[in-house]
N, C-alpha and C. Protein backbone atom coordinates (compact mmCIF):
# COMPACT_ATOMS: atom_id res chain seq x y z
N UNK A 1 129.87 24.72 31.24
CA UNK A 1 129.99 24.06 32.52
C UNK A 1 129.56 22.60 32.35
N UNK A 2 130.99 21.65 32.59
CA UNK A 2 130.24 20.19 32.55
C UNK A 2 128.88 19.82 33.90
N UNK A 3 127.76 19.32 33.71
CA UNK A 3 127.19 18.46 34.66
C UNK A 3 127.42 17.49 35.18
N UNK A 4 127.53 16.68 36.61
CA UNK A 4 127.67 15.47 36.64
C UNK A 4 126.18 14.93 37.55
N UNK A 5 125.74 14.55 36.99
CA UNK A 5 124.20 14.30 37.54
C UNK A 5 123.41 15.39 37.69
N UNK A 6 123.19 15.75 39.33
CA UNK A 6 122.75 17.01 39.80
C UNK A 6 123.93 18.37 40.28
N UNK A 7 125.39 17.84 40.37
CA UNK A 7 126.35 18.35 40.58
C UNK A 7 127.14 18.81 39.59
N UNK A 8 127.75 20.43 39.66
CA UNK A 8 128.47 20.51 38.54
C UNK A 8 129.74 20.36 39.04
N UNK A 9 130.86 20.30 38.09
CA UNK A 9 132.88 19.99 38.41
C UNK A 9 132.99 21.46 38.95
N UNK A 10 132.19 22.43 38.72
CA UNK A 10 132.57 23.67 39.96
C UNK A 10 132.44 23.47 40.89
N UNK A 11 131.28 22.93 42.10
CA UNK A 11 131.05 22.53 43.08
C UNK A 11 132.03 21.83 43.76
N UNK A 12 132.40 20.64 42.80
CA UNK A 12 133.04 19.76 43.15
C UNK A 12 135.00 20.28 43.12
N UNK A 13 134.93 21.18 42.10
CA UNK A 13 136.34 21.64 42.63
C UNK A 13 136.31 22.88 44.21
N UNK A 14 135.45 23.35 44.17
CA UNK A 14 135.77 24.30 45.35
C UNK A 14 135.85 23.54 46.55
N UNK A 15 134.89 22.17 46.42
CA UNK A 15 135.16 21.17 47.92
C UNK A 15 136.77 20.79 47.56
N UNK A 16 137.08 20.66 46.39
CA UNK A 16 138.33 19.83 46.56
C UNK A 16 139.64 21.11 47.40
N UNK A 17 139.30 22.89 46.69
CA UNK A 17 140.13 23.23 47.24
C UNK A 17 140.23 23.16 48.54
N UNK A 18 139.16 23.04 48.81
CA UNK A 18 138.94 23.25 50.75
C UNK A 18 139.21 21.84 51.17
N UNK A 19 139.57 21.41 50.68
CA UNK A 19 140.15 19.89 51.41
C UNK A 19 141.35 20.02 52.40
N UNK A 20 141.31 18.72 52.81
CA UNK A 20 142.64 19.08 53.58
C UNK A 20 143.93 18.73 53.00
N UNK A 21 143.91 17.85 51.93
CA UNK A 21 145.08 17.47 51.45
C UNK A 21 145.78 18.91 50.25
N UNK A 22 145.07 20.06 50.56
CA UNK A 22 145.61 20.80 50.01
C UNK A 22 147.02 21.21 49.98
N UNK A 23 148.18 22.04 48.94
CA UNK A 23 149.57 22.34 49.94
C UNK A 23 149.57 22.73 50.91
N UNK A 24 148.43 24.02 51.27
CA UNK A 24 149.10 24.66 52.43
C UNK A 24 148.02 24.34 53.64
N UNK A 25 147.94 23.08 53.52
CA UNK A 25 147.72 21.97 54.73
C UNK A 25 145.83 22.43 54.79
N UNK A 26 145.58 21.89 56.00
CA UNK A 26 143.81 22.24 56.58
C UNK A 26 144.17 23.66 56.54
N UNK A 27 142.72 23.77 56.48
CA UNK A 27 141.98 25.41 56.06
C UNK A 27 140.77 25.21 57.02
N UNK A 28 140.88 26.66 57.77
CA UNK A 28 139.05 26.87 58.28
C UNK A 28 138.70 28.25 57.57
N UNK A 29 137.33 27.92 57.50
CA UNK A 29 136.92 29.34 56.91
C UNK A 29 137.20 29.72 58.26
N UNK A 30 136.86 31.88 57.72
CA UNK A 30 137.61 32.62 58.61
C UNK A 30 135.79 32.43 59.80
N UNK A 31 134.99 31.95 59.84
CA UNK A 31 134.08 32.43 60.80
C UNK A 31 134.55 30.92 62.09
N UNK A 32 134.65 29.75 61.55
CA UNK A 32 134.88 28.70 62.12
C UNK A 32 136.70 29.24 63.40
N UNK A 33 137.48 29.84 61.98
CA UNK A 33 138.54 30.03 62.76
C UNK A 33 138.29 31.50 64.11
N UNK A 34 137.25 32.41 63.72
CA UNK A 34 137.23 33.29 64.89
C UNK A 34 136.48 32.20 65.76
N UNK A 35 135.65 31.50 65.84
CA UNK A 35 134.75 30.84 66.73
C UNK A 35 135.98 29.79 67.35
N UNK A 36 136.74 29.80 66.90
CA UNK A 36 137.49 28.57 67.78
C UNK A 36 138.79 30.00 68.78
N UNK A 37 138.82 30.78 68.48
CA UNK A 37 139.60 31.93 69.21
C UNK A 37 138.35 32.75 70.00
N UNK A 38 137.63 32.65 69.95
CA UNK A 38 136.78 33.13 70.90
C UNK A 38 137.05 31.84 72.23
N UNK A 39 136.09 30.79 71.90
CA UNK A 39 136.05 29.85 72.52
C UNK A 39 137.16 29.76 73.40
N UNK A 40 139.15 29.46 72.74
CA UNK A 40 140.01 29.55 73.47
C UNK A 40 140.39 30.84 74.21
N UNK A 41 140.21 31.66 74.19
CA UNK A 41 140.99 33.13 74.14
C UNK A 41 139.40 33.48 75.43
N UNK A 42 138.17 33.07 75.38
CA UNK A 42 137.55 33.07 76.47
C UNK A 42 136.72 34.62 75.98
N UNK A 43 136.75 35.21 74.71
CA UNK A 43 136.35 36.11 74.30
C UNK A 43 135.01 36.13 73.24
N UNK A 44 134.01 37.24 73.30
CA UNK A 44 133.47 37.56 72.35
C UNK A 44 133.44 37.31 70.91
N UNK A 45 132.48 36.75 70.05
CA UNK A 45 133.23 36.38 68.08
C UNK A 45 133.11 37.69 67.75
N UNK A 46 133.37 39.17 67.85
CA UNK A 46 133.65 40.13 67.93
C UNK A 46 134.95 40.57 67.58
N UNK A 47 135.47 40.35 68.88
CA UNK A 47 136.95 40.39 69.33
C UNK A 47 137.49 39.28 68.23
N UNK A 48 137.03 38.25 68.86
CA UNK A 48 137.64 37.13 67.70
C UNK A 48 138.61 36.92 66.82
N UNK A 49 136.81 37.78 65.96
CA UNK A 49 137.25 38.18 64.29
C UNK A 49 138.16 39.30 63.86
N UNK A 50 138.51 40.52 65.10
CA UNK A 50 139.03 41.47 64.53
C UNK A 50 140.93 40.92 65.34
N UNK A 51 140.66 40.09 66.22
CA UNK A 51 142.09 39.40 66.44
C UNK A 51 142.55 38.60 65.37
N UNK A 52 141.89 37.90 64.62
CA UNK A 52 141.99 37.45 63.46
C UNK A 52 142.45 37.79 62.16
N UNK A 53 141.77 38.91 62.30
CA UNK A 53 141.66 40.03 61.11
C UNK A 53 143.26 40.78 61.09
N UNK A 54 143.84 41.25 62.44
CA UNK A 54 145.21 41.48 62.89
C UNK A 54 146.17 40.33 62.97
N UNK A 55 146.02 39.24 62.68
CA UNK A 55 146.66 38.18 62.70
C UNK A 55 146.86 37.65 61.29
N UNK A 56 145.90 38.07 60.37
CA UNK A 56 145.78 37.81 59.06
C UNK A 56 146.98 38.77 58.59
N UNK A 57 146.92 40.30 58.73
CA UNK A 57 147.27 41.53 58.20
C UNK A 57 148.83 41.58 58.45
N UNK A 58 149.20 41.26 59.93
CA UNK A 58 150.50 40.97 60.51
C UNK A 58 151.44 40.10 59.60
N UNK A 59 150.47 38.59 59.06
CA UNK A 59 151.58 37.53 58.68
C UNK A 59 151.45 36.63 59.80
N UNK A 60 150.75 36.93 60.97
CA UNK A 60 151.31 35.53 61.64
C UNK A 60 150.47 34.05 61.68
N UNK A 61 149.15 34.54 60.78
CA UNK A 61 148.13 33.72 60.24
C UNK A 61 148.23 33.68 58.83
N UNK A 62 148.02 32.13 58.12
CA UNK A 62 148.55 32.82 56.67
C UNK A 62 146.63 32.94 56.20
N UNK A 63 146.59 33.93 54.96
CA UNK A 63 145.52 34.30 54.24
C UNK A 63 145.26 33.01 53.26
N UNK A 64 144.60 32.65 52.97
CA UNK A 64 144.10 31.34 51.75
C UNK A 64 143.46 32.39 50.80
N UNK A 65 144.12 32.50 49.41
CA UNK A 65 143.24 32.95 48.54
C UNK A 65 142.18 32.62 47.41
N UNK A 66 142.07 32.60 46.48
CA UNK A 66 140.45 31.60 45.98
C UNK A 66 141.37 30.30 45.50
N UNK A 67 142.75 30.90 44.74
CA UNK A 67 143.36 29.98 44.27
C UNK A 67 144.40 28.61 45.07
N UNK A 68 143.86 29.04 46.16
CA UNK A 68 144.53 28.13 47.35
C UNK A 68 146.31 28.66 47.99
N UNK A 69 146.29 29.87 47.24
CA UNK A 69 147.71 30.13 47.70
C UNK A 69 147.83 30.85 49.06
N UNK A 70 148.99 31.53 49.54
CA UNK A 70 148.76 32.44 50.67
C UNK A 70 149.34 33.48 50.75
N UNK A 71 148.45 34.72 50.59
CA UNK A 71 148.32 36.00 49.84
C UNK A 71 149.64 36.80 51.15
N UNK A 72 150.24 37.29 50.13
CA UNK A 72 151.30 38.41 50.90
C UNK A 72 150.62 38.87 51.89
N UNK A 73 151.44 39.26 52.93
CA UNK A 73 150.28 40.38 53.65
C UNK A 73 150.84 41.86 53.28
N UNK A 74 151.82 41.73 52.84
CA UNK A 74 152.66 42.65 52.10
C UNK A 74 151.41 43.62 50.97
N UNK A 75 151.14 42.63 50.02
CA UNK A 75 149.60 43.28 48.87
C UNK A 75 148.60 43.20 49.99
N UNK A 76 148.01 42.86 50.94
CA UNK A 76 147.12 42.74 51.29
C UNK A 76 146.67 44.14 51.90
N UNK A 77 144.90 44.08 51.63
CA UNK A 77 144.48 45.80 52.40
C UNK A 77 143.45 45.31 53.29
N UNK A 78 142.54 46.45 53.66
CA UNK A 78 141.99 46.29 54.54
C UNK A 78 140.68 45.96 53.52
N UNK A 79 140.73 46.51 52.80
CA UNK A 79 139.49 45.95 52.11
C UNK A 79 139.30 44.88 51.03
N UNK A 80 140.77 43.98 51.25
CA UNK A 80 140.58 42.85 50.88
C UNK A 80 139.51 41.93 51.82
N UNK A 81 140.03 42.15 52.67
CA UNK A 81 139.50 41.69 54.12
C UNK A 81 137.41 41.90 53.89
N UNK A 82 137.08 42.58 53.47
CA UNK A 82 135.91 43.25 53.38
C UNK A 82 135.14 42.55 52.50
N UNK A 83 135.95 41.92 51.17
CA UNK A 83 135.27 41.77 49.77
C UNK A 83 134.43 40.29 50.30
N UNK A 84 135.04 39.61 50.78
CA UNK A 84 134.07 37.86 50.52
C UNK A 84 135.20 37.18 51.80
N UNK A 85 134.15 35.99 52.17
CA UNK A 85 134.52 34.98 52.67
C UNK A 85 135.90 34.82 52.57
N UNK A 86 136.68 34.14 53.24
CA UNK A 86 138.12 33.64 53.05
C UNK A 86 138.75 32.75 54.15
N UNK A 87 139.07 31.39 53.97
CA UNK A 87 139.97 30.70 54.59
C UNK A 87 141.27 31.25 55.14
N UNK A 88 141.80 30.47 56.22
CA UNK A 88 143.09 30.72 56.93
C UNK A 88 143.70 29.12 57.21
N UNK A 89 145.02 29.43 57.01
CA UNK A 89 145.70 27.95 57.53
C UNK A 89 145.38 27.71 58.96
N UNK A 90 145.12 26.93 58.90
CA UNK A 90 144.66 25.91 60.20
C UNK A 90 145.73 26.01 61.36
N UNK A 91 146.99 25.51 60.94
CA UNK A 91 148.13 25.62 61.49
C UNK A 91 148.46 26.45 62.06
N UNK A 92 148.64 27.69 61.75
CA UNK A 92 148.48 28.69 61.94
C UNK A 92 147.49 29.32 63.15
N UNK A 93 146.91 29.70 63.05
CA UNK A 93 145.01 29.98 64.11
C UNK A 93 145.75 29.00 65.45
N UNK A 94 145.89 27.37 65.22
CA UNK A 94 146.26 26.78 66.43
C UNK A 94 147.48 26.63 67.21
N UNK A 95 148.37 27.20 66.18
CA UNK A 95 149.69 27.24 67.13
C UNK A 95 149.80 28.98 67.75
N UNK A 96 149.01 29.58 67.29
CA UNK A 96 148.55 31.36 67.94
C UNK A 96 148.39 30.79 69.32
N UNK A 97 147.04 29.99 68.94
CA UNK A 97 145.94 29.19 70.11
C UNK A 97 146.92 29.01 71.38
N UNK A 98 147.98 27.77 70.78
CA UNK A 98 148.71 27.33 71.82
C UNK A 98 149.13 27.81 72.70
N UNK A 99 150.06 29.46 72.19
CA UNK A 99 150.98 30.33 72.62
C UNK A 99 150.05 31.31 73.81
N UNK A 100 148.49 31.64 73.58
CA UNK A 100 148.12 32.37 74.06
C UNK A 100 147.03 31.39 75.02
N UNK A 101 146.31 30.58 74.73
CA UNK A 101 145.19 30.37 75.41
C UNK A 101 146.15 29.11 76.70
N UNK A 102 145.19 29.70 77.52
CA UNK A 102 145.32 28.44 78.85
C UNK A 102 144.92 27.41 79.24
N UNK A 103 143.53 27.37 78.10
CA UNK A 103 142.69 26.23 78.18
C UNK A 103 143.37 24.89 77.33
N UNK A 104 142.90 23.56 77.95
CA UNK A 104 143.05 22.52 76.78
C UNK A 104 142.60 22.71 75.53
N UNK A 105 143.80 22.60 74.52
CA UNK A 105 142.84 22.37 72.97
C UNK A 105 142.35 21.33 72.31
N UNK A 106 141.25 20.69 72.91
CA UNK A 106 140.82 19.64 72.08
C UNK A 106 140.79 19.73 70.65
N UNK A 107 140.78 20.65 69.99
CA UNK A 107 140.56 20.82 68.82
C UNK A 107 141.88 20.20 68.07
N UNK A 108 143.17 20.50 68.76
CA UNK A 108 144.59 20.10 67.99
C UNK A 108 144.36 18.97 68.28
N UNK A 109 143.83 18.25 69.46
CA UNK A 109 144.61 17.07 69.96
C UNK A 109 144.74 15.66 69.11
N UNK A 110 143.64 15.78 67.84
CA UNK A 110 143.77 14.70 66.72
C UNK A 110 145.08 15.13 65.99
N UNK A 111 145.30 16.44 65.70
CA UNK A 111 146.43 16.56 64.75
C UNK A 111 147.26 16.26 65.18
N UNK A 112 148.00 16.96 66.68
CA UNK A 112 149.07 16.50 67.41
C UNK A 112 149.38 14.85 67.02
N UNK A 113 148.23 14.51 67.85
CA UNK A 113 148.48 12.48 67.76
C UNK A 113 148.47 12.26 66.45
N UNK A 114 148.34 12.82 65.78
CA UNK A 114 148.41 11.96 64.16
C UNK A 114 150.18 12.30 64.01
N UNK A 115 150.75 13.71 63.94
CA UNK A 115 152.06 13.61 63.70
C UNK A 115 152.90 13.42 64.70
N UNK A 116 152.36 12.85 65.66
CA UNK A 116 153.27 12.19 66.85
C UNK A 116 153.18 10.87 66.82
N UNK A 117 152.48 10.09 65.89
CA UNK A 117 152.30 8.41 65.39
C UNK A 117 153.01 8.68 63.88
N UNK A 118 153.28 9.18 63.21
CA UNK A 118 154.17 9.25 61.76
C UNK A 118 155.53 9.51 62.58
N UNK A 119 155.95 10.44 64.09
CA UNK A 119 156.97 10.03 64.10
C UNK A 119 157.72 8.95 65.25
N UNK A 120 156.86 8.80 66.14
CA UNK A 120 157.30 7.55 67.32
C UNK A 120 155.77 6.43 67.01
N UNK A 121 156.22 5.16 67.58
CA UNK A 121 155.31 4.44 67.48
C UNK A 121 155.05 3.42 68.76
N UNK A 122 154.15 4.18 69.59
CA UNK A 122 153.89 3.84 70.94
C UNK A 122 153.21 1.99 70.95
N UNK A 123 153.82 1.51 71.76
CA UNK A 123 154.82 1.53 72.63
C UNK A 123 156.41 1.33 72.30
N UNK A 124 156.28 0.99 70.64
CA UNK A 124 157.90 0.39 70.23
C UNK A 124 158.88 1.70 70.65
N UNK A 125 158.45 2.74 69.91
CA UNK A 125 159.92 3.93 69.94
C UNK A 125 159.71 5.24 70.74
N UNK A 126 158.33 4.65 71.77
CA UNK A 126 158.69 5.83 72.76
C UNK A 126 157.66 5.07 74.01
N UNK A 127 157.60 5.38 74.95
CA UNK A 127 156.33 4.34 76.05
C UNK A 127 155.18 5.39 76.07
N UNK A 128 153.94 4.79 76.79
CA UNK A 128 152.92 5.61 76.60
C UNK A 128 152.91 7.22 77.30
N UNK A 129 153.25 6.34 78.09
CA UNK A 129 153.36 7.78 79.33
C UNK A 129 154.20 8.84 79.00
N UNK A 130 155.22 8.68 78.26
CA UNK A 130 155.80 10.29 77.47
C UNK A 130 155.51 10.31 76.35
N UNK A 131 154.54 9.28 75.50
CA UNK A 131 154.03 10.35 74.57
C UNK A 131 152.69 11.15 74.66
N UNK A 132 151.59 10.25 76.12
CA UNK A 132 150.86 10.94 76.28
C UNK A 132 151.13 12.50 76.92
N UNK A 133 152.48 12.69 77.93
CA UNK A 133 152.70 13.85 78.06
C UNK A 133 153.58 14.91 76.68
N UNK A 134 153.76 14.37 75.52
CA UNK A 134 154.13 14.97 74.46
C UNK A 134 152.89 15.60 74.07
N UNK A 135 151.47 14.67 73.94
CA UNK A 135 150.13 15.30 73.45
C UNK A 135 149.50 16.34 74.20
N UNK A 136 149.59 16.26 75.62
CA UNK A 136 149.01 17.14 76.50
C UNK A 136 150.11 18.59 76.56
N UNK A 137 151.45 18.23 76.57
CA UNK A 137 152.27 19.72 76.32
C UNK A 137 151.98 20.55 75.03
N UNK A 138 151.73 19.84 74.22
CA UNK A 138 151.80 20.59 72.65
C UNK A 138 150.20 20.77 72.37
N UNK A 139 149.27 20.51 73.48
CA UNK A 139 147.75 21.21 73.26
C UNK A 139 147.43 21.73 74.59
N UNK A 140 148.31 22.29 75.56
CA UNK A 140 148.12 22.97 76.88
C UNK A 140 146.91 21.85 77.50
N UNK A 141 147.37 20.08 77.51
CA UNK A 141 146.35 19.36 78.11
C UNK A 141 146.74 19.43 79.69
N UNK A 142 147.16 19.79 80.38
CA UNK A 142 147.42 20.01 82.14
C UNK A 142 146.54 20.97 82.26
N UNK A 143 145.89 20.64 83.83
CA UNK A 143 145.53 21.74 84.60
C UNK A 143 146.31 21.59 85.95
N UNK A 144 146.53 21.94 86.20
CA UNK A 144 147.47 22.31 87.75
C UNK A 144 148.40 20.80 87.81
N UNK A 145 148.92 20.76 86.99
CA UNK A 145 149.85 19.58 86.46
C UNK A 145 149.13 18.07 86.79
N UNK A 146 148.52 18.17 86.60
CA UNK A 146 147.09 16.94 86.24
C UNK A 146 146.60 17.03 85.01
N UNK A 147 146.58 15.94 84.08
CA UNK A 147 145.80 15.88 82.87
C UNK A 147 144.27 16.59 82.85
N UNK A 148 144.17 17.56 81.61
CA UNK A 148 142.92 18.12 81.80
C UNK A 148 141.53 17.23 81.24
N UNK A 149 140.78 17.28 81.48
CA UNK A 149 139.41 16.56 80.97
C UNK A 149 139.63 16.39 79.26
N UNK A 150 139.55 15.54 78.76
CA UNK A 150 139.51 14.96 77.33
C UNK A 150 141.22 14.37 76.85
N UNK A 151 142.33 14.86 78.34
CA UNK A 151 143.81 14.28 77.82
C UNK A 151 144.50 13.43 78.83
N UNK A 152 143.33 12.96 79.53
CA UNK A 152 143.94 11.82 80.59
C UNK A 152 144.92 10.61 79.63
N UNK A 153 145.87 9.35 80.34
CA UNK A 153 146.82 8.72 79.15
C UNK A 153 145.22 7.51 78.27
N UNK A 154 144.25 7.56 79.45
CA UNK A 154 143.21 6.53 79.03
C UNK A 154 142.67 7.23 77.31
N UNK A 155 141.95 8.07 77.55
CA UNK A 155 141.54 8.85 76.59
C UNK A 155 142.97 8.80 75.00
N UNK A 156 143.67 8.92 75.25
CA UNK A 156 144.96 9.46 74.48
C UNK A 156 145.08 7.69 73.66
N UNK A 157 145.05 7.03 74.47
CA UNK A 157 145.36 5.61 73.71
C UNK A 157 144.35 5.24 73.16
N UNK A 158 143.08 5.25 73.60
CA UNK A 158 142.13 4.95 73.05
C UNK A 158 141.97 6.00 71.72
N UNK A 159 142.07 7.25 71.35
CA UNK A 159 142.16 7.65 70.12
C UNK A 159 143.30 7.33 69.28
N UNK A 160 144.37 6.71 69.67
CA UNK A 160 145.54 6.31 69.04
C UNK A 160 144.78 5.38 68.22
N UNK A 161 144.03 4.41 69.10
CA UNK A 161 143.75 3.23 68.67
C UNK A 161 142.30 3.31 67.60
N UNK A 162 141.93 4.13 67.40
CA UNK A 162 140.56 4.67 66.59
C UNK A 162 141.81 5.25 65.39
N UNK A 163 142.50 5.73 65.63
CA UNK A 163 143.47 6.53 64.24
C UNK A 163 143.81 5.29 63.73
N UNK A 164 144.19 4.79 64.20
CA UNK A 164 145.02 3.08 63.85
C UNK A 164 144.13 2.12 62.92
N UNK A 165 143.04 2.19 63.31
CA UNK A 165 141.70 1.12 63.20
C UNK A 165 141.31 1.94 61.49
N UNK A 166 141.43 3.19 61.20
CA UNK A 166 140.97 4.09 59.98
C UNK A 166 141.97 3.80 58.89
């Protein structure tokens, strides 16, 4: 095992797999991803984890395996599930999120605006006001067709403009 100071290149590769620039995009470990389906879904980390756990098994969440790939669910058992820790695509967990929860997802609403600035560029190729309602449709930001708390158009430009500034 090489050393690099106090750190060894193992350490330092397992942060790299868990990065986000990995292929198969952001990863949450699986306790972060039940805690954010509790939170939306308005449920128990109980429930959560075993909605999770059925979401993993199904295919409609992909599995992250040590090697960063995403494990069949086809090979997959129940006591894979059992052995250790394991990541899930990100992507995945929040577009579930979208389909089912009623609440705003603050949690997407950086990702949304990041690939809604790679493809319009407010104000040149789209105006504010429909792309702020592009960000609030694609993270359930309305409440009774009023912007919900954290996706008013004020809020929305001002993080444009913090993405911009990075």
């Amino acid at each position: 095992m090489i050393v690099k100071g106090n750190k060894t290149l193992a350490a330092d590769w397992s942060r790299l797999l868990a990065s986000k620039s990995h292929p198969v995009g952001p990863r949450l470990k699986f306790d972060e991803a039940a805690t954010e389906i509790a939170h939306a879904l308005k449920i128990n980390y109980e429930a959560a984890s075993m909605t999770l756990y059925g979401l993993c098994a199904t295919g409609c969440v992909g599995r992250v395996d040590d090697q960063g790939d995403i494990v069949d669910e086809d090979t997959c058992t129940i006591a894979d599930f059992a052995r250790k820790p394991f990541h899930v695509v990100a992507s995945d967990v929040r577009s579930f999120l979208t389909n089912w929860s009623s609440d705003p997802l603050s949690s997407k609403r950086d990702q949304v605006i990041r690939a809604l600035l790679a493809e319009f560029n407010p104000p040149r190729k789209l105006n504010w006001k429909a792309f702020c309602n592009r960000v609030r449709d694609d993270c359930n930001g309305w409440v009774d067709s009023r912007p919900a708390l954290g996706f008013s158009d004020k809020t929305i430009q001002r993080l444009v403009k913090d993405l911009r500034a990075k």
